[in-house]
PDB file of N, CA and C in Angstrom:
ATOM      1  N   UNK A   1      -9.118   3.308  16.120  1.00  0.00           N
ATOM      2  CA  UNK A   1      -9.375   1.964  15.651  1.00  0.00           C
ATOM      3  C   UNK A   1      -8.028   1.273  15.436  1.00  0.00           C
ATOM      4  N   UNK A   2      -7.496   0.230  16.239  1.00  0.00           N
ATOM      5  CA  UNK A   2      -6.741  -0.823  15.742  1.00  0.00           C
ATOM      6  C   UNK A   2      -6.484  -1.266  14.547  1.00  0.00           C
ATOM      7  N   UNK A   3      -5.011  -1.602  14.059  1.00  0.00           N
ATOM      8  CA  UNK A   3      -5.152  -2.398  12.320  1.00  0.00           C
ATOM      9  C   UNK A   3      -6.292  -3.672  12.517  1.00  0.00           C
ATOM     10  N   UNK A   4      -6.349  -4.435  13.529  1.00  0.00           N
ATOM     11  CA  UNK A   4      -6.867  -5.420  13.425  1.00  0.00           C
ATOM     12  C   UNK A   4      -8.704  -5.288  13.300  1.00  0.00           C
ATOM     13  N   UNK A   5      -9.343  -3.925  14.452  1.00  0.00           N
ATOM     14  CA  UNK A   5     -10.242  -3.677  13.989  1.00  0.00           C
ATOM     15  C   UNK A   5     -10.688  -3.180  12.622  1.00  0.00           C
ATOM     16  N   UNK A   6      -9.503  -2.436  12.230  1.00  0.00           N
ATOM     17  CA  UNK A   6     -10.019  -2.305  10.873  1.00  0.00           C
ATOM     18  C   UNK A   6     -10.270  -3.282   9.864  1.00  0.00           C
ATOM     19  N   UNK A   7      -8.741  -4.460  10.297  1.00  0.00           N
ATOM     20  CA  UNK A   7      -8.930  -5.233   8.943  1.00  0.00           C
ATOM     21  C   UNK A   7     -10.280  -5.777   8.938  1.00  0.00           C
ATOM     22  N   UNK A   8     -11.154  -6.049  10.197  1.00  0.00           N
ATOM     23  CA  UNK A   8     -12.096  -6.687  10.277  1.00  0.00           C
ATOM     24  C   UNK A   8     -13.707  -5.235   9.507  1.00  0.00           C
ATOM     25  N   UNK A   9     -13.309  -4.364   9.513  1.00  0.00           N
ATOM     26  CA  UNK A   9     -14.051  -3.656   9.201  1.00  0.00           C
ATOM     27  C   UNK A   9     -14.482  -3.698   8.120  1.00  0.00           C
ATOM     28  N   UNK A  10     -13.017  -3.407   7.407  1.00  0.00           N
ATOM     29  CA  UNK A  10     -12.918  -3.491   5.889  1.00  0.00           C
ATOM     30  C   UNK A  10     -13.082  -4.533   5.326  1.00  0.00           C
ATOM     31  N   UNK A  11     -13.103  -6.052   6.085  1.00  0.00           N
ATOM     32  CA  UNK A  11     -13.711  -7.318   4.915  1.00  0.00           C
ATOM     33  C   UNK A  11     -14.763  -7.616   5.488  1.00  0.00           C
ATOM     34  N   UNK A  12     -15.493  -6.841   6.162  1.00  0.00           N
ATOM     35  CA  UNK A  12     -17.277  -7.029   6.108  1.00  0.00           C
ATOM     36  C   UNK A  12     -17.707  -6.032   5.192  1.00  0.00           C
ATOM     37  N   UNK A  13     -16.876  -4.803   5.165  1.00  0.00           N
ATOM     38  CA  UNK A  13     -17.295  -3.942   4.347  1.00  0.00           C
ATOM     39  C   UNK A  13     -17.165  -4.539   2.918  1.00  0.00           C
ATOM     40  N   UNK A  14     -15.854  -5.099   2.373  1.00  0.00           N
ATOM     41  CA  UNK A  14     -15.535  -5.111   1.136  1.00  0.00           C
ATOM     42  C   UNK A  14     -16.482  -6.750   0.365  1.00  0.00           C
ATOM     43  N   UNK A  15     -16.822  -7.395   1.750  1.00  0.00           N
ATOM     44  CA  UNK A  15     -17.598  -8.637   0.944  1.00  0.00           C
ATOM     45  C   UNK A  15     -18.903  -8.215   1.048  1.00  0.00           C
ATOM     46  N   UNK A  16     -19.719  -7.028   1.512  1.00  0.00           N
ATOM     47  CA  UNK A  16     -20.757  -6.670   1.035  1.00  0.00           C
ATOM     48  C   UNK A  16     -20.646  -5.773  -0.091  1.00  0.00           C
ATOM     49  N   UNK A  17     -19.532  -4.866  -0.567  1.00  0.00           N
ATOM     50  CA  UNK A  17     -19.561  -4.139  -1.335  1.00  0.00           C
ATOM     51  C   UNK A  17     -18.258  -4.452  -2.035  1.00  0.00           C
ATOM     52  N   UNK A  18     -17.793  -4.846  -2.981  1.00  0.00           N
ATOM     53  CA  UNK A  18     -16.373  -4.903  -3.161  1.00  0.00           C
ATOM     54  C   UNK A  18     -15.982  -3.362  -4.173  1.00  0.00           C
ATOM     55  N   UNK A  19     -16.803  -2.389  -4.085  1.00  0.00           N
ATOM     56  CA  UNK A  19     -16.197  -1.162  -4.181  1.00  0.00           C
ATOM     57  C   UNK A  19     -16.149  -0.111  -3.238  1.00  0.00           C
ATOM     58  N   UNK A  20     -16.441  -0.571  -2.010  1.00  0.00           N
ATOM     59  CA  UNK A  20     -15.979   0.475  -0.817  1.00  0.00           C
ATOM     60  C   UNK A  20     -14.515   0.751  -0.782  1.00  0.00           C
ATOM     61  N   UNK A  21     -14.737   2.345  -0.896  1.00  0.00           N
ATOM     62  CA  UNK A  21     -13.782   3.331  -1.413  1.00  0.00           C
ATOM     63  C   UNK A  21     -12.810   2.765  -0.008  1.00  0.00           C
ATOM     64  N   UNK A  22     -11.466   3.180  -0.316  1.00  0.00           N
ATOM     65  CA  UNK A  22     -10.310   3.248   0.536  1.00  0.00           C
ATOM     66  C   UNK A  22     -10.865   4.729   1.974  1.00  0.00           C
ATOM     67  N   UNK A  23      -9.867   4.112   2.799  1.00  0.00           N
ATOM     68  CA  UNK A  23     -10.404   5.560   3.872  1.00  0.00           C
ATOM     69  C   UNK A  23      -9.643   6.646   3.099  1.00  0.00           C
ATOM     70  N   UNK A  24     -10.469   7.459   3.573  1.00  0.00           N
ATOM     71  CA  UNK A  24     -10.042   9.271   3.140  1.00  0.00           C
ATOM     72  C   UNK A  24      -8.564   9.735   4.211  1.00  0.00           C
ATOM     73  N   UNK A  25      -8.168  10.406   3.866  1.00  0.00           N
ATOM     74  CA  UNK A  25      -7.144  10.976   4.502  1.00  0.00           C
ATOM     75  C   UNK A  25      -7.633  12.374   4.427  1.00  0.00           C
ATOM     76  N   UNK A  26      -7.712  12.610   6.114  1.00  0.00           N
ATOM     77  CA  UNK A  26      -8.272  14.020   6.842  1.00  0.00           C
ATOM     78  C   UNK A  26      -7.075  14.159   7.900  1.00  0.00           C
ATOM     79  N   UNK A  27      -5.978  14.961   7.259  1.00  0.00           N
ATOM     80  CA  UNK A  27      -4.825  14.599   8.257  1.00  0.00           C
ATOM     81  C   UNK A  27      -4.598  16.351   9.124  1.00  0.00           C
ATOM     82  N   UNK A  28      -4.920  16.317  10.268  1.00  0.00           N
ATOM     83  CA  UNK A  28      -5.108  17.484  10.891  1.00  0.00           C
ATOM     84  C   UNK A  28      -3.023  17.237  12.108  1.00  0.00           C
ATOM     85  N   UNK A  29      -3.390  16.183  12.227  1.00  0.00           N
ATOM     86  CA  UNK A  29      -2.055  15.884  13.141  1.00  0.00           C
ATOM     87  C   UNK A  29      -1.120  14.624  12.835  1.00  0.00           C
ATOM     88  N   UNK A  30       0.028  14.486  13.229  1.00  0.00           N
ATOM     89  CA  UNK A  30       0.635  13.347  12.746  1.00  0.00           C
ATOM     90  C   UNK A  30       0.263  11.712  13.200  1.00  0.00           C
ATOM     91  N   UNK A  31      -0.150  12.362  14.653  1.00  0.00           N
ATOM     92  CA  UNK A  31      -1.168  10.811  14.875  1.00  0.00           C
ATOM     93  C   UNK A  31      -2.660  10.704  13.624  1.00  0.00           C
ATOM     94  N   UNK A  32      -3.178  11.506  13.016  1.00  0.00           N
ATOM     95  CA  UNK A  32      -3.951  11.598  11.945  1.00  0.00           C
ATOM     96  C   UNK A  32      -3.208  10.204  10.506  1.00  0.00           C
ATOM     97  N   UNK A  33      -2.655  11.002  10.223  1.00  0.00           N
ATOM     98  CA  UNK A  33      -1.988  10.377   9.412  1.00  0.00           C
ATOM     99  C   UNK A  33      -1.013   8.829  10.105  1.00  0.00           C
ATOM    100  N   UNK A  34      -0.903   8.254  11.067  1.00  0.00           N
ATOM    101  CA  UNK A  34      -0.648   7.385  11.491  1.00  0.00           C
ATOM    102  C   UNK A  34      -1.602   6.756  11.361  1.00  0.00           C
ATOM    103  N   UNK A  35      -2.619   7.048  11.406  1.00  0.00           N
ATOM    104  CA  UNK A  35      -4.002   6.360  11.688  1.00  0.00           C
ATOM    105  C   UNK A  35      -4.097   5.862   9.965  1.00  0.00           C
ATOM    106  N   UNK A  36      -4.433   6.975   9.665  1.00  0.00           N
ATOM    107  CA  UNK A  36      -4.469   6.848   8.098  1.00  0.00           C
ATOM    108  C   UNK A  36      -3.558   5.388   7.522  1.00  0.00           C
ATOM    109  N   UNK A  37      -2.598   5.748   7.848  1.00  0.00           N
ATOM    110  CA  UNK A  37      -1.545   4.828   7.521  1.00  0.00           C
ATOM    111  C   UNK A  37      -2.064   2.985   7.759  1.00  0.00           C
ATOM    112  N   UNK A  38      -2.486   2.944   9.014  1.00  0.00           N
ATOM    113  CA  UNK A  38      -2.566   1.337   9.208  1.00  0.00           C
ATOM    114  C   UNK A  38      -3.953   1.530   8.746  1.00  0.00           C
ATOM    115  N   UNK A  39      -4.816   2.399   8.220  1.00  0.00           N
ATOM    116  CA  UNK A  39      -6.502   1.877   7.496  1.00  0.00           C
ATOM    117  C   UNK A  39      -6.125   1.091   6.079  1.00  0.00           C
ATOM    118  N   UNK A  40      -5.243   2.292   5.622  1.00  0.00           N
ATOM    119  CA  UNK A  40      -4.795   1.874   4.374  1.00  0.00           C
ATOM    120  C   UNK A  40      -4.094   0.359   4.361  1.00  0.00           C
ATOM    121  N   UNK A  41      -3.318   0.098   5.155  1.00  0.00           N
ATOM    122  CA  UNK A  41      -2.817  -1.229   5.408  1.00  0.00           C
ATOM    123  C   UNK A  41      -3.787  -2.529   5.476  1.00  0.00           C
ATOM    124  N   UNK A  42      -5.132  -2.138   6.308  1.00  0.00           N
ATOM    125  CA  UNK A  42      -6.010  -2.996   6.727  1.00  0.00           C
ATOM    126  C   UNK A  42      -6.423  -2.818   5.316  1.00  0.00           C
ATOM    127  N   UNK A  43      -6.812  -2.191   4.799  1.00  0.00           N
ATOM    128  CA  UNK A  43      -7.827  -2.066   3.612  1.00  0.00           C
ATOM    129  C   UNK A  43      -7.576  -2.687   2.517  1.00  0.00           C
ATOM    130  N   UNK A  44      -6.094  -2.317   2.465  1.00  0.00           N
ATOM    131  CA  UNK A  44      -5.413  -3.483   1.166  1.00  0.00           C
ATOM    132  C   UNK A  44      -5.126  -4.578   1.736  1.00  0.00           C
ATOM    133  N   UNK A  45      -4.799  -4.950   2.587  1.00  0.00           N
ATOM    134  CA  UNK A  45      -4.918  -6.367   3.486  1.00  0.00           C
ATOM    135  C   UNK A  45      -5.892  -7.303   2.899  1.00  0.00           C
ATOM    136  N   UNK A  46      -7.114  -6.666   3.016  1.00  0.00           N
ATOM    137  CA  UNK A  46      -8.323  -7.053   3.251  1.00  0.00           C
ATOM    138  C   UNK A  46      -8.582  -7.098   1.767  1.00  0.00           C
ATOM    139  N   UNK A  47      -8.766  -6.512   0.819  1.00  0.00           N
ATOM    140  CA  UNK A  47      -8.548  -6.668  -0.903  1.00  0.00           C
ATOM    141  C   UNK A  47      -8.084  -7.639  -1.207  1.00  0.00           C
ATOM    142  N   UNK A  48      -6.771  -7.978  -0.858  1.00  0.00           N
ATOM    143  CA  UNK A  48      -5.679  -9.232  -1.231  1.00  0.00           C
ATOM    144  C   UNK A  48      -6.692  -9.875  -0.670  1.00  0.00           C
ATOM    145  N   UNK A  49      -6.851 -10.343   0.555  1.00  0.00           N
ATOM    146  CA  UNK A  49      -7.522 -11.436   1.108  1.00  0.00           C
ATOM    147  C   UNK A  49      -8.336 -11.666   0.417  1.00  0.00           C
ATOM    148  N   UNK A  50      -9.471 -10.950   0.233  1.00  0.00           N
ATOM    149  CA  UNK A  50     -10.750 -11.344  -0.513  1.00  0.00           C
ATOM    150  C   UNK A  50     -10.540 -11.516  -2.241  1.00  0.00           C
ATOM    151  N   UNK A  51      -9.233 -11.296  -2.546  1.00  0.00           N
ATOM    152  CA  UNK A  51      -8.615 -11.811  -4.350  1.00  0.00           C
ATOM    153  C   UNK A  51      -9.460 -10.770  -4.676  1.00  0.00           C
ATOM    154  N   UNK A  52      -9.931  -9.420  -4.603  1.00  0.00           N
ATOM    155  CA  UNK A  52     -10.020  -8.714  -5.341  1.00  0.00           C
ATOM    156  C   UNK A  52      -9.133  -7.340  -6.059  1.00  0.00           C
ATOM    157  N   UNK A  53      -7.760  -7.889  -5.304  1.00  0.00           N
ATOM    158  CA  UNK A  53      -6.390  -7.380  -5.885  1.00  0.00           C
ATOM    159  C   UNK A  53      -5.078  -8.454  -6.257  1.00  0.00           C
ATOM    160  N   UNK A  54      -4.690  -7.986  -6.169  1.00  0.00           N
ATOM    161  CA  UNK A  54      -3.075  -9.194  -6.005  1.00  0.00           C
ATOM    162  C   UNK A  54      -2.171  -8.208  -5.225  1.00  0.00           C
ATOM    163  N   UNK A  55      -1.271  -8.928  -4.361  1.00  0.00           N
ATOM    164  CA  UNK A  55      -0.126  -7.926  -4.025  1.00  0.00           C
ATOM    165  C   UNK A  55       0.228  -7.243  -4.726  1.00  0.00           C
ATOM    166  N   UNK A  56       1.033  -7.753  -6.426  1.00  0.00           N
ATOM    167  CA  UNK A  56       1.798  -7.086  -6.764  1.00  0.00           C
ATOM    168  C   UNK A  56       0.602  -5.710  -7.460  1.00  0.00           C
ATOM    169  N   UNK A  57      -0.831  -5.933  -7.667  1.00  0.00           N
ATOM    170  CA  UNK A  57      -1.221  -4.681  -8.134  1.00  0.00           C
ATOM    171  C   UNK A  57      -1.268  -3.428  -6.973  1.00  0.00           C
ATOM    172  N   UNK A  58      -0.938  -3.901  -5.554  1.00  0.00           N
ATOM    173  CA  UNK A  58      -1.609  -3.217  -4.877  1.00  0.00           C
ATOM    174  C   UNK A  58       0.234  -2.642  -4.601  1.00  0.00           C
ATOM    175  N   UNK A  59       0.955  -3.116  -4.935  1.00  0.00           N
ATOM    176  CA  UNK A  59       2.578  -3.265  -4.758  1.00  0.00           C
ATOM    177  C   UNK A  59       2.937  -1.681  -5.792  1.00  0.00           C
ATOM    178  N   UNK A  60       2.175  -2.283  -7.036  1.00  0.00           N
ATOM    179  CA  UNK A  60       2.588  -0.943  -7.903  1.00  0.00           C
ATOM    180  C   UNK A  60       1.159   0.262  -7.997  1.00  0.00           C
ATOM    181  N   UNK A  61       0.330   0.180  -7.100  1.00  0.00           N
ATOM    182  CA  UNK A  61      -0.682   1.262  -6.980  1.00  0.00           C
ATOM    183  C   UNK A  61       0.480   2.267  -5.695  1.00  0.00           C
ATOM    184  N   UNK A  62       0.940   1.342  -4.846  1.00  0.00           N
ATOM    185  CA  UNK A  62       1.654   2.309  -4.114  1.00  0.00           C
ATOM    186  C   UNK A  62       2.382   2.703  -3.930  1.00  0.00           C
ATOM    187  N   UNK A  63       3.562   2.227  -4.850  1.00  0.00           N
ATOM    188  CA  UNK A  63       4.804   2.968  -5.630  1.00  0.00           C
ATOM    189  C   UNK A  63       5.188   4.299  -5.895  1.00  0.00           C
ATOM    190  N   UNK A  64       6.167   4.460  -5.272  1.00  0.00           N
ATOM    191  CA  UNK A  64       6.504   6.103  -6.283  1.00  0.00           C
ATOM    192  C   UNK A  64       7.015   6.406  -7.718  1.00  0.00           C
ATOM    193  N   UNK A  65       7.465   5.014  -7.707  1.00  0.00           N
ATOM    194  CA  UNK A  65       8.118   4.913  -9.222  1.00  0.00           C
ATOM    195  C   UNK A  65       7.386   4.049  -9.733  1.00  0.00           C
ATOM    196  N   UNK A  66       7.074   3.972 -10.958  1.00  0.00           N
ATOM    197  CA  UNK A  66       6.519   2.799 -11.838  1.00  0.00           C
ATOM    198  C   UNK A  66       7.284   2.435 -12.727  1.00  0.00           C
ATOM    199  N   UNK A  67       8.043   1.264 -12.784  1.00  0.00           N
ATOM    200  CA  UNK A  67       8.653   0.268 -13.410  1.00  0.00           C
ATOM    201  C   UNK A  67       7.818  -0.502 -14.500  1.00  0.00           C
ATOM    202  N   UNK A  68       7.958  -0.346 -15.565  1.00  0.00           N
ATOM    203  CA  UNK A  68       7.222  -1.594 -16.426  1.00  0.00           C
ATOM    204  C   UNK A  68       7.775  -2.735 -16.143  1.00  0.00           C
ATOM    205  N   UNK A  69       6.887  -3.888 -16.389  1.00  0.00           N
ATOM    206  CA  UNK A  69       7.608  -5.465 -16.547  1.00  0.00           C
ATOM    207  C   UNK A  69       8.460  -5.540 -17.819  1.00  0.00           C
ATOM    208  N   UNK A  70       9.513  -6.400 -17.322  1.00  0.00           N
ATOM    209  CA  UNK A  70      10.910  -6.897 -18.094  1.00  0.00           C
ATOM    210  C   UNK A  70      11.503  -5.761 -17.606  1.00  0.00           C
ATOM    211  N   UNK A  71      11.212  -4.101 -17.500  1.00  0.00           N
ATOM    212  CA  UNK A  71      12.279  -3.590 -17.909  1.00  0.00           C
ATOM    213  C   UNK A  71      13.132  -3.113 -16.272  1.00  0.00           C
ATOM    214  N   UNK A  72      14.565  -3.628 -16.944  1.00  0.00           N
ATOM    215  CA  UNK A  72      15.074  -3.354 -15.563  1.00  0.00           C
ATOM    216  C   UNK A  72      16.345  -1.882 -15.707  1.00  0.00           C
ATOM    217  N   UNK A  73      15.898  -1.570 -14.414  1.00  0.00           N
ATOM    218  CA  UNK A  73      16.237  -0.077 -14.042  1.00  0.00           C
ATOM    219  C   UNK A  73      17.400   0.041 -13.926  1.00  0.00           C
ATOM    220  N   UNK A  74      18.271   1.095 -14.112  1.00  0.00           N
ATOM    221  CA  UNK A  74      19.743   1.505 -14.197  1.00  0.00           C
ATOM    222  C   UNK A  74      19.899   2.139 -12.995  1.00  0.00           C
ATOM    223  N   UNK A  75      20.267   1.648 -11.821  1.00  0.00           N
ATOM    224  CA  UNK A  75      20.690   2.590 -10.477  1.00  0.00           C
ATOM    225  C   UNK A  75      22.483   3.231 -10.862  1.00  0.00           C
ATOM    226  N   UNK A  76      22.368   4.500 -10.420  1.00  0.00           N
ATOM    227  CA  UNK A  76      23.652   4.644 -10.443  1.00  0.00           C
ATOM    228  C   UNK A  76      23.913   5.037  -9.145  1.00  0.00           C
ATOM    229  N   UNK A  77      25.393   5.062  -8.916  1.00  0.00           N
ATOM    230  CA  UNK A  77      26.133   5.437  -7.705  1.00  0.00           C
ATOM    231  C   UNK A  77      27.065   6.422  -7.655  1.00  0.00           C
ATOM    232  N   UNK A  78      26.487   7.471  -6.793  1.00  0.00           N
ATOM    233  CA  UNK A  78      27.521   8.357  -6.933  1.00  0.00           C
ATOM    234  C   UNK A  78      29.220   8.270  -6.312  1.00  0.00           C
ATOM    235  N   UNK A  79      29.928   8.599  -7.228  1.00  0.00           N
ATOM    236  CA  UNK A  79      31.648   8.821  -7.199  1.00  0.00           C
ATOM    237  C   UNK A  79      31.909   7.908  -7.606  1.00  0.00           C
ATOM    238  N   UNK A  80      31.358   7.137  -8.681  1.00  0.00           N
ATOM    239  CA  UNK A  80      31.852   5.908  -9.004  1.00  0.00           C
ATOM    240  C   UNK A  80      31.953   4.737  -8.427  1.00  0.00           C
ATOM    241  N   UNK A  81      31.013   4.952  -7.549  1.00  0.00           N
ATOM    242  CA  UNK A  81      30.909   3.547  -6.805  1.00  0.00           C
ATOM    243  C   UNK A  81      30.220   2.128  -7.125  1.00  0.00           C
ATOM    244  N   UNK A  82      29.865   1.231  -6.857  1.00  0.00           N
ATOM    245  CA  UNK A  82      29.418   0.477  -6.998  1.00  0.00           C
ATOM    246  C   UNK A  82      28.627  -0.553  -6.290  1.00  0.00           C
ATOM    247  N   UNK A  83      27.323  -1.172  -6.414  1.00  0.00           N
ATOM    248  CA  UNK A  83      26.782  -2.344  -5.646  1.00  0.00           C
ATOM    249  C   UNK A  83      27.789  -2.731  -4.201  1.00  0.00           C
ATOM    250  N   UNK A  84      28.920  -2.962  -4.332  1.00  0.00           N
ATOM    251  CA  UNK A  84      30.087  -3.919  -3.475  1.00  0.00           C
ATOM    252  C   UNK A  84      29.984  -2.355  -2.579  1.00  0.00           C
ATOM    253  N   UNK A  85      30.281  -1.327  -2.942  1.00  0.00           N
ATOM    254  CA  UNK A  85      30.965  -0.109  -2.047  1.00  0.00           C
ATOM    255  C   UNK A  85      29.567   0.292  -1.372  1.00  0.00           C
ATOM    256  N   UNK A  86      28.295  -0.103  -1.209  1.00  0.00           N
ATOM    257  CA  UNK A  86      27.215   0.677  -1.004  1.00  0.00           C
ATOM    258  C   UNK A  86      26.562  -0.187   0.042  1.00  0.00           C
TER     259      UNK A  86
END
């Protein structure tokens, strides 16, 4: 299935149901998980579209790190480097 077939999948699916689950990940091969990859894309695509997310919730559902709001993060650089050297 195409991203585009999907996206179309997923907002017939999601405006008849707006809790149809995300696709499953059944990853047997790396084209598996490629696949996987653009459902998930279509699927939250298709959420935003229909305002039953916002980017930014769907921004920090798929995060590895979770940042609270206001608070801003301390990157460091190794050997003493800095923003300018990186």
């Amino acid at each position: 299935m195409t991203y585009t077939e999907a996206h179309r999948h997923f907002l017939t699916a999601l405006r008849a149901d707006p809790k149809t689950p995300a696709p499953t990940l059944c990853m047997r091969t790396i084209e598996d998980l490629h696949t996987w990859k653009s459902e998930m894309r279509a699927y939250d695509a298709a959420r935003i579209e229909l305002g039953i997310v916002t980017a930014q919730e769907v921004q920090e559902r798929n995060s590895a790190v979770r940042i609270k709001p206001g608070h801003k993060p301390r990157i460091i650089f190794p050997c003493g480097g800095t923003a300018a050297t990186h």
